[in-house]
Each structure stands twice: as C-alpha cells, then as structure tokens.
PDB file of N, CA and C in Angstrom:
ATOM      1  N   UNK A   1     -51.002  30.027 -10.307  1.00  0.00           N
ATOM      2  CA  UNK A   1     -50.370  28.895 -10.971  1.00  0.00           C
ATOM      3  C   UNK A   1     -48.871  29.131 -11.155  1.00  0.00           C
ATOM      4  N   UNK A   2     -48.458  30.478 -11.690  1.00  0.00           N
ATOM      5  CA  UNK A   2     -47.033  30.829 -11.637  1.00  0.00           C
ATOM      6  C   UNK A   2     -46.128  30.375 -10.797  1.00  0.00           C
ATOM      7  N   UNK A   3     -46.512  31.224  -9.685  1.00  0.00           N
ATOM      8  CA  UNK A   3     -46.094  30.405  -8.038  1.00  0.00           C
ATOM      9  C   UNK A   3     -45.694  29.736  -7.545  1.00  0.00           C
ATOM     10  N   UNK A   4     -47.180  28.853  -8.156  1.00  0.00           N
ATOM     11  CA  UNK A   4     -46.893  27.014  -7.219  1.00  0.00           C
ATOM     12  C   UNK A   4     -45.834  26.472  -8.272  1.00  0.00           C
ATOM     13  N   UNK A   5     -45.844  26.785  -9.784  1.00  0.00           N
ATOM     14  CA  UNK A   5     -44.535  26.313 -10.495  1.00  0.00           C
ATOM     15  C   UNK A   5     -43.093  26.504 -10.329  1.00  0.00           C
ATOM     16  N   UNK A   6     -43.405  28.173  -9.865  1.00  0.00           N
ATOM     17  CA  UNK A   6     -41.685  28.788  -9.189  1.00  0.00           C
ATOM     18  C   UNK A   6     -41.316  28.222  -7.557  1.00  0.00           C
ATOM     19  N   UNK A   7     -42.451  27.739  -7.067  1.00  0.00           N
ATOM     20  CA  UNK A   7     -41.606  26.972  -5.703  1.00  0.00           C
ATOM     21  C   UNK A   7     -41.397  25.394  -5.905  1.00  0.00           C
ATOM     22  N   UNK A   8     -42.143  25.404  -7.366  1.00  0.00           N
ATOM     23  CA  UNK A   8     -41.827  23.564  -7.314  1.00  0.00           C
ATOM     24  C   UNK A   8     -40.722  23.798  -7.669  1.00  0.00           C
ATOM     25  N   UNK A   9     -40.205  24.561  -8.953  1.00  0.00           N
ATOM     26  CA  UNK A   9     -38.663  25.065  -9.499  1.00  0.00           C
ATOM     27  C   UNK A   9     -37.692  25.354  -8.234  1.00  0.00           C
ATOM     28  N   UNK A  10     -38.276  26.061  -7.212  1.00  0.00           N
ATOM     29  CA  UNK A  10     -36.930  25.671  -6.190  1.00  0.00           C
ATOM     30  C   UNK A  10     -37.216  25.141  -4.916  1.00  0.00           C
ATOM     31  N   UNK A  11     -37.782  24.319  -5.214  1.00  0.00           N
ATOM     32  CA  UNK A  11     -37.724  23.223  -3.764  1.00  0.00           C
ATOM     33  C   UNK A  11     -36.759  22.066  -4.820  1.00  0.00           C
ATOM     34  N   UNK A  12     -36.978  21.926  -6.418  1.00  0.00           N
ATOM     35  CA  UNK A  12     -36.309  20.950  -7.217  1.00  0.00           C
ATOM     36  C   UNK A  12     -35.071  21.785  -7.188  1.00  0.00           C
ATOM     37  N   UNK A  13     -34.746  23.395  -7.463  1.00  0.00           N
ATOM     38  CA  UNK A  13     -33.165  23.897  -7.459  1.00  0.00           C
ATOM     39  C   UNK A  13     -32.485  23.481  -5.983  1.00  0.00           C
ATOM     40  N   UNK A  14     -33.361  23.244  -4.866  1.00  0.00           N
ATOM     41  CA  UNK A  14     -32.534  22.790  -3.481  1.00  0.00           C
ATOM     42  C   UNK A  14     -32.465  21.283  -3.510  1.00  0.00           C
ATOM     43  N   UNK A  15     -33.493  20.784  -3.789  1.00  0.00           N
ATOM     44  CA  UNK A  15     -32.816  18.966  -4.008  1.00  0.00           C
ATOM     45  C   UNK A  15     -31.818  19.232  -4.661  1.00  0.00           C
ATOM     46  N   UNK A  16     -31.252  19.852  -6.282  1.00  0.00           N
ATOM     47  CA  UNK A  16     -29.908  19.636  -7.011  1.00  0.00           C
ATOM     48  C   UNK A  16     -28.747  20.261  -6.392  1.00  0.00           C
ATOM     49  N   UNK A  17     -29.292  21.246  -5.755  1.00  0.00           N
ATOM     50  CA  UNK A  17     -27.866  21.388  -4.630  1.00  0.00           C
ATOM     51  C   UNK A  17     -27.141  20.832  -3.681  1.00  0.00           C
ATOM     52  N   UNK A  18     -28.077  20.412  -3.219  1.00  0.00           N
ATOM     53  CA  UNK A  18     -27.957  18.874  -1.911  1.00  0.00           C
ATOM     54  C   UNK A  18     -27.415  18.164  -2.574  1.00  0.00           C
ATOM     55  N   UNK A  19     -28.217  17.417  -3.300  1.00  0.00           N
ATOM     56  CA  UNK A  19     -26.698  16.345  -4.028  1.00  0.00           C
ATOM     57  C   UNK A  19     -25.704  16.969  -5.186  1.00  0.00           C
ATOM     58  N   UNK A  20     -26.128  18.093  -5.270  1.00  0.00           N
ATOM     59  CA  UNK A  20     -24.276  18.326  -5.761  1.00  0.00           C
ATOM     60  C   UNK A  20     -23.704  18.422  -4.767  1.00  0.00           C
ATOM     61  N   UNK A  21     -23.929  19.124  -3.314  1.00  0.00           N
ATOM     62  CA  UNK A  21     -23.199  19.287  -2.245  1.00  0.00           C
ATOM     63  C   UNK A  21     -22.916  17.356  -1.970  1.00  0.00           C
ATOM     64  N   UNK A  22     -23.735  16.648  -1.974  1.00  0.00           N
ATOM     65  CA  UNK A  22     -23.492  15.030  -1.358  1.00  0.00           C
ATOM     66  C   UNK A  22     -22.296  14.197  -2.035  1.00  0.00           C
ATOM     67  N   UNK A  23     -22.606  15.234  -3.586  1.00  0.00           N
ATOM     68  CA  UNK A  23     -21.561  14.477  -4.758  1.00  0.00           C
ATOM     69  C   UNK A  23     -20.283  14.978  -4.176  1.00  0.00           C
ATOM     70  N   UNK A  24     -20.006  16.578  -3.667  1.00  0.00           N
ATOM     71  CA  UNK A  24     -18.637  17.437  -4.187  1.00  0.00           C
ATOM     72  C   UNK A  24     -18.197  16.509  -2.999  1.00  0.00           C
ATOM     73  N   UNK A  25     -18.996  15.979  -1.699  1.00  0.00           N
ATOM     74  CA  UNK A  25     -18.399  15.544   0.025  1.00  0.00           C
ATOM     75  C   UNK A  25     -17.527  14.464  -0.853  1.00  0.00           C
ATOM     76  N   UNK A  26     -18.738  13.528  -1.492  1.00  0.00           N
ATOM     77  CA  UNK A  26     -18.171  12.075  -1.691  1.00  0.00           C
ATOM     78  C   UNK A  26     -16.687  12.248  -2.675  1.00  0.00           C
ATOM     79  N   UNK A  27     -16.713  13.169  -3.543  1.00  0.00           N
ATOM     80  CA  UNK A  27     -15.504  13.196  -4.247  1.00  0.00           C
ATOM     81  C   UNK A  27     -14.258  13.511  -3.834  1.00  0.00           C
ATOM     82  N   UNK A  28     -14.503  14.462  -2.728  1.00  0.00           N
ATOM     83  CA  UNK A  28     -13.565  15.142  -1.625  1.00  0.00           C
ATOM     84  C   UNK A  28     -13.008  13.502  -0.779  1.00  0.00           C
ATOM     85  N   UNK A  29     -14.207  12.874  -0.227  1.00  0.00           N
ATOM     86  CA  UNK A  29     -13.627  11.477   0.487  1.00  0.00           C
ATOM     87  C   UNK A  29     -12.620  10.691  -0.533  1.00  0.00           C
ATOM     88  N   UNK A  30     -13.227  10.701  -1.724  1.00  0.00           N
ATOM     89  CA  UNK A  30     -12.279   9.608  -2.883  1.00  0.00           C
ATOM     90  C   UNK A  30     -10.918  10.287  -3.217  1.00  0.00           C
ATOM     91  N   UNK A  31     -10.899  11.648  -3.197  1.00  0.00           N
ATOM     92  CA  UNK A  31      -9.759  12.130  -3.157  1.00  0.00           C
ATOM     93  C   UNK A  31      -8.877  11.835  -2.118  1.00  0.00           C
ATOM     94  N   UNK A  32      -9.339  11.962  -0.809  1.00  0.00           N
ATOM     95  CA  UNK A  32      -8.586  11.740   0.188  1.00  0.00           C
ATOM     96  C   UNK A  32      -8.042  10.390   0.376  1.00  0.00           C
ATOM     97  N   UNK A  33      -8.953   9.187  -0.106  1.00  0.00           N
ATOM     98  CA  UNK A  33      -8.526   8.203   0.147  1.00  0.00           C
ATOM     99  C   UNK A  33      -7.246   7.497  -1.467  1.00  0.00           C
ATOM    100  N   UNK A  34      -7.524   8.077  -2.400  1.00  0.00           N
ATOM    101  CA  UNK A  34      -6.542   8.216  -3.422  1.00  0.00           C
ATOM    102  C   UNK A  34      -5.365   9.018  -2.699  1.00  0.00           C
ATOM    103  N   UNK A  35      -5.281   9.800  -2.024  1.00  0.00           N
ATOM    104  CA  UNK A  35      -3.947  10.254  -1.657  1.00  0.00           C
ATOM    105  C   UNK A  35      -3.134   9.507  -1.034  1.00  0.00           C
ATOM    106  N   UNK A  36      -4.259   8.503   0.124  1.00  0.00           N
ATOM    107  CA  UNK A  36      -3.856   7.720   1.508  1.00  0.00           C
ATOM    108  C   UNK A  36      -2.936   6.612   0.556  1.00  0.00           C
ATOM    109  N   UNK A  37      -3.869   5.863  -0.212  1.00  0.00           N
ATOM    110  CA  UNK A  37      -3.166   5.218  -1.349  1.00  0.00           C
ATOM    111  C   UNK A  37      -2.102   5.109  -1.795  1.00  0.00           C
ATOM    112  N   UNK A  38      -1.922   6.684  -2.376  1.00  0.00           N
ATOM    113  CA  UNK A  38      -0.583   7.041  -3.321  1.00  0.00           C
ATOM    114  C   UNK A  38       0.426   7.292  -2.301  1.00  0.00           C
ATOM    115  N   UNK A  39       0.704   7.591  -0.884  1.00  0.00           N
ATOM    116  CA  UNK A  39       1.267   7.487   0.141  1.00  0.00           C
ATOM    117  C   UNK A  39       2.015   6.352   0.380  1.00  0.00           C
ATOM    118  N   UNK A  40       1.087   5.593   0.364  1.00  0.00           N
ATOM    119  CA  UNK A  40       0.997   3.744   0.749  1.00  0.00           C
ATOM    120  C   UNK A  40       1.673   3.429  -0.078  1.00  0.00           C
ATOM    121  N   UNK A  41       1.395   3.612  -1.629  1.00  0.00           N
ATOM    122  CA  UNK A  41       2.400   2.820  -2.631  1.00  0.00           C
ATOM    123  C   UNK A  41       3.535   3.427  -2.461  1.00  0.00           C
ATOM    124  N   UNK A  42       4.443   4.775  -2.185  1.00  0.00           N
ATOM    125  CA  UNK A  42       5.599   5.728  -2.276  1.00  0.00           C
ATOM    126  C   UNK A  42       6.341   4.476  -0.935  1.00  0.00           C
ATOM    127  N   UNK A  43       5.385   4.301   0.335  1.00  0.00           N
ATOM    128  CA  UNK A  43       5.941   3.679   1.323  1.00  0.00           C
ATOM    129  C   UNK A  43       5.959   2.121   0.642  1.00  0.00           C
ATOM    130  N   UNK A  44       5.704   1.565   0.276  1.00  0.00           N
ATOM    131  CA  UNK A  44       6.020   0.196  -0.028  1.00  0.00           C
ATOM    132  C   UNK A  44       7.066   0.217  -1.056  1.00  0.00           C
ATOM    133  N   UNK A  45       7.133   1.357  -2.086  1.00  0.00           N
ATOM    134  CA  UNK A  45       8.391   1.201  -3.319  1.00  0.00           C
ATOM    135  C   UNK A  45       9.123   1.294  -2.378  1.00  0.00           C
ATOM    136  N   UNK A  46       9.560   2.251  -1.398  1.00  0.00           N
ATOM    137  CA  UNK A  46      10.412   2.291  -0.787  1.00  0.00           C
ATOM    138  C   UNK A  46      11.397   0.425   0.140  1.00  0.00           C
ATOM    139  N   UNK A  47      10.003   0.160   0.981  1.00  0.00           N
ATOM    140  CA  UNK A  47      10.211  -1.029   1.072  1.00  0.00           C
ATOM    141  C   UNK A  47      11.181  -2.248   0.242  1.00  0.00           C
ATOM    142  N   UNK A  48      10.128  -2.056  -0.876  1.00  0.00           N
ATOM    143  CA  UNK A  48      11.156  -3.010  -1.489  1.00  0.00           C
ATOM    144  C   UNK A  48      12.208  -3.009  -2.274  1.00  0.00           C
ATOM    145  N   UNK A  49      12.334  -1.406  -2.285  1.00  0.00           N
ATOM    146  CA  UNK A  49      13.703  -1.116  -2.768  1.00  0.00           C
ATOM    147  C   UNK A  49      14.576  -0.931  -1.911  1.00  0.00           C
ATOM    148  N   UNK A  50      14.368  -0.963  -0.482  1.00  0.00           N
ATOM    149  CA  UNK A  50      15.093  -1.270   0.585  1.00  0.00           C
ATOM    150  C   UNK A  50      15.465  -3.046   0.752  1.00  0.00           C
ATOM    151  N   UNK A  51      14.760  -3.953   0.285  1.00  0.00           N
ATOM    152  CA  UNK A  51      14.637  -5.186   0.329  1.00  0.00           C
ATOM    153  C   UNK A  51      15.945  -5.790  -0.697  1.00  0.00           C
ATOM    154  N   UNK A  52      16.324  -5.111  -1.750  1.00  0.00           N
ATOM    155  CA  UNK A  52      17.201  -5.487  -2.688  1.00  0.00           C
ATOM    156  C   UNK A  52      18.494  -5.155  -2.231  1.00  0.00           C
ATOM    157  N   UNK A  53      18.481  -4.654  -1.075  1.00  0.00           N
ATOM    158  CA  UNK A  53      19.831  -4.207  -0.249  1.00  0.00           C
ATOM    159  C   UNK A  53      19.802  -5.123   0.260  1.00  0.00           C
ATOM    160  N   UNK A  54      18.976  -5.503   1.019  1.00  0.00           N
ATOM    161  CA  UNK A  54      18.705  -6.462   2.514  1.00  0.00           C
ATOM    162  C   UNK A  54      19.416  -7.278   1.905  1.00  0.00           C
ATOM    163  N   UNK A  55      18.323  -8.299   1.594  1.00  0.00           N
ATOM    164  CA  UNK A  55      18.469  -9.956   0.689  1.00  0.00           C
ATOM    165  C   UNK A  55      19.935 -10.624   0.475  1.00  0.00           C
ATOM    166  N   UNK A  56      20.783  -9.677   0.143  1.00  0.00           N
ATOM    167  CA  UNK A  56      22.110 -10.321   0.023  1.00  0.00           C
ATOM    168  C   UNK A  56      22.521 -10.593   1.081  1.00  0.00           C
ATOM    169  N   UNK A  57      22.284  -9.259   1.823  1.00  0.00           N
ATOM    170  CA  UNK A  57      23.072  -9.257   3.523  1.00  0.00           C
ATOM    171  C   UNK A  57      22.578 -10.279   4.197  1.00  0.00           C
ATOM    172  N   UNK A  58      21.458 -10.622   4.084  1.00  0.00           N
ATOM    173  CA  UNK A  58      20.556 -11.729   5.164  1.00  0.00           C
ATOM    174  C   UNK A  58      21.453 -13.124   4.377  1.00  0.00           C
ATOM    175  N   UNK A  59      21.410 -13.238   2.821  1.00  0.00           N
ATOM    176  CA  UNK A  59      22.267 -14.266   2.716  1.00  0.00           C
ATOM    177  C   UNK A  59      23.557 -14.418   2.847  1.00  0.00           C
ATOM    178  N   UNK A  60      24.215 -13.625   2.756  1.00  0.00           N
ATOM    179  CA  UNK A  60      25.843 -13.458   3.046  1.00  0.00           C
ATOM    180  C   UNK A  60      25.857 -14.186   4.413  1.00  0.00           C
ATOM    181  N   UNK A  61      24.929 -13.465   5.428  1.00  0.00           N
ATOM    182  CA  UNK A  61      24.937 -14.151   6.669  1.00  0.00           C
ATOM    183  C   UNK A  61      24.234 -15.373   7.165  1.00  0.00           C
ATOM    184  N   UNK A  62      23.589 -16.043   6.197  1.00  0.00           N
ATOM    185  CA  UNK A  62      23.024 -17.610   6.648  1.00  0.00           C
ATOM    186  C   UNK A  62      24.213 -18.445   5.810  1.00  0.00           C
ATOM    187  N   UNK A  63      24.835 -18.062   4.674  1.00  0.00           N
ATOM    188  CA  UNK A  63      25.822 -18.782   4.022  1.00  0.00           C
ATOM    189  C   UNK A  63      27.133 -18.596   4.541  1.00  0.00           C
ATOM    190  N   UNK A  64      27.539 -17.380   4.900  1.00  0.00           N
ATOM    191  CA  UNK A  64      29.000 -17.531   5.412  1.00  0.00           C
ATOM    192  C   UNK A  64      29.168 -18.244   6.885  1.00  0.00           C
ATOM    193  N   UNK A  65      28.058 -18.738   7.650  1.00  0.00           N
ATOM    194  CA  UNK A  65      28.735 -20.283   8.791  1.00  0.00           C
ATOM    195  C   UNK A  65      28.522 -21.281   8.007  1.00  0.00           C
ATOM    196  N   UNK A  66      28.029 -21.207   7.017  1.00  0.00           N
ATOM    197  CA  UNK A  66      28.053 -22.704   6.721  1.00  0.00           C
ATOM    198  C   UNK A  66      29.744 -23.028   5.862  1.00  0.00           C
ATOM    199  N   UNK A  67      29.893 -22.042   5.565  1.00  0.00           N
ATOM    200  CA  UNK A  67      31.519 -21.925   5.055  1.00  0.00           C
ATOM    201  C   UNK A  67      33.058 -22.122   6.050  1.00  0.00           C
ATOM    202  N   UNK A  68      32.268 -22.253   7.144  1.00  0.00           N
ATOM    203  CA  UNK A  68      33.187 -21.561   8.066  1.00  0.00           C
ATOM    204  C   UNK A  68      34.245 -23.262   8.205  1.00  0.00           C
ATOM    205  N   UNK A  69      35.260 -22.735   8.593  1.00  0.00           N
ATOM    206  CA  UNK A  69      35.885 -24.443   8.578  1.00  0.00           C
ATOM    207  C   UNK A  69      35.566 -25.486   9.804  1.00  0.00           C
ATOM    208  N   UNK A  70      34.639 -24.536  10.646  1.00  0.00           N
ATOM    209  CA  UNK A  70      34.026 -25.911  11.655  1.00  0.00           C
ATOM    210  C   UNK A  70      32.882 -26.552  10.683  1.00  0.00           C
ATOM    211  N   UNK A  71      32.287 -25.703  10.235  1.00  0.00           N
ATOM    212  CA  UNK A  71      30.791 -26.771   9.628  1.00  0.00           C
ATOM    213  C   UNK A  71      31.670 -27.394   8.142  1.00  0.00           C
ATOM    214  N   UNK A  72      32.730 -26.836   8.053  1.00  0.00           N
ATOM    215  CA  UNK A  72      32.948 -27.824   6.885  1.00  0.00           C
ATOM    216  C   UNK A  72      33.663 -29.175   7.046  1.00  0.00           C
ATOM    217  N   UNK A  73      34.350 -29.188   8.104  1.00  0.00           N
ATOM    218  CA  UNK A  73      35.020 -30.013   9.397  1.00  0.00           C
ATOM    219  C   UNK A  73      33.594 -31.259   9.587  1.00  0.00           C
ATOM    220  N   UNK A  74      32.627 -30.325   9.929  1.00  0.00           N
ATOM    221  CA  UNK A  74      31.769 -31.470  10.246  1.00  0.00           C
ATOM    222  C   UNK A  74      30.867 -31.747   9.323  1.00  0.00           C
ATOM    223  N   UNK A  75      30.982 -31.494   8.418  1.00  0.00           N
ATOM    224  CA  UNK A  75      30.035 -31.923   6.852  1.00  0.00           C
ATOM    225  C   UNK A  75      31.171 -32.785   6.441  1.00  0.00           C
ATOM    226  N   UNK A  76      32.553 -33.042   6.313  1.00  0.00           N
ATOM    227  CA  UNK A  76      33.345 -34.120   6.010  1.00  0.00           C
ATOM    228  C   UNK A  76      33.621 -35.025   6.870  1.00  0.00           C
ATOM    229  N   UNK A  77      33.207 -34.522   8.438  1.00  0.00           N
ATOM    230  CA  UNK A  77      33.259 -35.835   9.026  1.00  0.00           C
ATOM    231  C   UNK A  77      31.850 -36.335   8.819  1.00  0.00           C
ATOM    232  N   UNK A  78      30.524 -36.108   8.858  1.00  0.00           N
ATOM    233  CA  UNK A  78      29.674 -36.954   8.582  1.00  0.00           C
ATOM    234  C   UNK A  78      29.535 -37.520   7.155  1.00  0.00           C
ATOM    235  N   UNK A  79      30.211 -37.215   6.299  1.00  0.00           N
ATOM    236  CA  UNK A  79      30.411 -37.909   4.785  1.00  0.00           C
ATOM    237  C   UNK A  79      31.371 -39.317   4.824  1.00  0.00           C
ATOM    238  N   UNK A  80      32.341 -39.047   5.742  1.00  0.00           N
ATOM    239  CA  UNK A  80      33.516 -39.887   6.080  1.00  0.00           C
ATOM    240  C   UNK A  80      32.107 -41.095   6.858  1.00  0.00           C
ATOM    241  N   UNK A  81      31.456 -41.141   7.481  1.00  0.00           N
ATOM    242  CA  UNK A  81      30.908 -41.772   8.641  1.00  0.00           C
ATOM    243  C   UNK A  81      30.112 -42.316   7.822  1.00  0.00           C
ATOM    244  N   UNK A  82      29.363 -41.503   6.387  1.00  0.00           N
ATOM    245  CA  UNK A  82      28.541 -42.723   5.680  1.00  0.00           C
ATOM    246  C   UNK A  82      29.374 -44.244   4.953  1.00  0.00           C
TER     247      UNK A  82
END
C-alpha cells in the first residue's frame, strides 16, 4: 500500500513539474512579448517626437507659395473679376 501511494505521490510530483515547466515557457513568451512592446513604444515616442519637428516644416512649405507674389497676383486678380 506504501508504494502504490509513493508512485501516485510522484507520477502527481511529475504532473506539477510539467506545468510549472508549461507555466515558467508561457511566462518566458509574455516576457518576450512585453519587451517587443516596450521596443515598439521607445520607437513610436520617438516618431512622434520626430513629428513636432516635421509639422512646421511641412507647413512652412504648403504656406509659403501661397504667399508668394504670383498666387497673390492671382488671388487679387480673381477677387477683381468677382
């Protein structure tokens, strides 16, 4: 009777190893993919703190032809024409 209790005790101590081993894999994956993550966000702050540079420049340059004295030339001649 001893026996058959000490191999039920470790055939049950090798099931709890298995899934601690299934748990430590899966935690190891969540780690890895928390890193991929925290990567991802470092690359996007970057982004858009690159973007607060941009933004002016992209407008400086859609607003300064419209300044220019041909389009203003022809924004007073089509005002004149209404």
């Amino acid at each position: 009777m001893a026996e058959q209790e000490l191999k039920g005790f470790e055939v049950e101590l090798n099931l709890n190893e298995t899934s601690i081993q299934t748990i430590e894999a899966k935690i190891s994956l969540i780690q890895d993919e928390i890193s991929a993550i925290g990567k991802a966000m470092v690359s996007w702050k970057s982004v858009f703190q690159n973007i607060g540079h941009v933004i002016p420049i992209i407008l400086w340059h859609r607003i300064l032809p419209l300044t220019s004295p041909d389009c203003l030339w022809d924004v007073a001649k089509a005002s004149a024409d209404v």
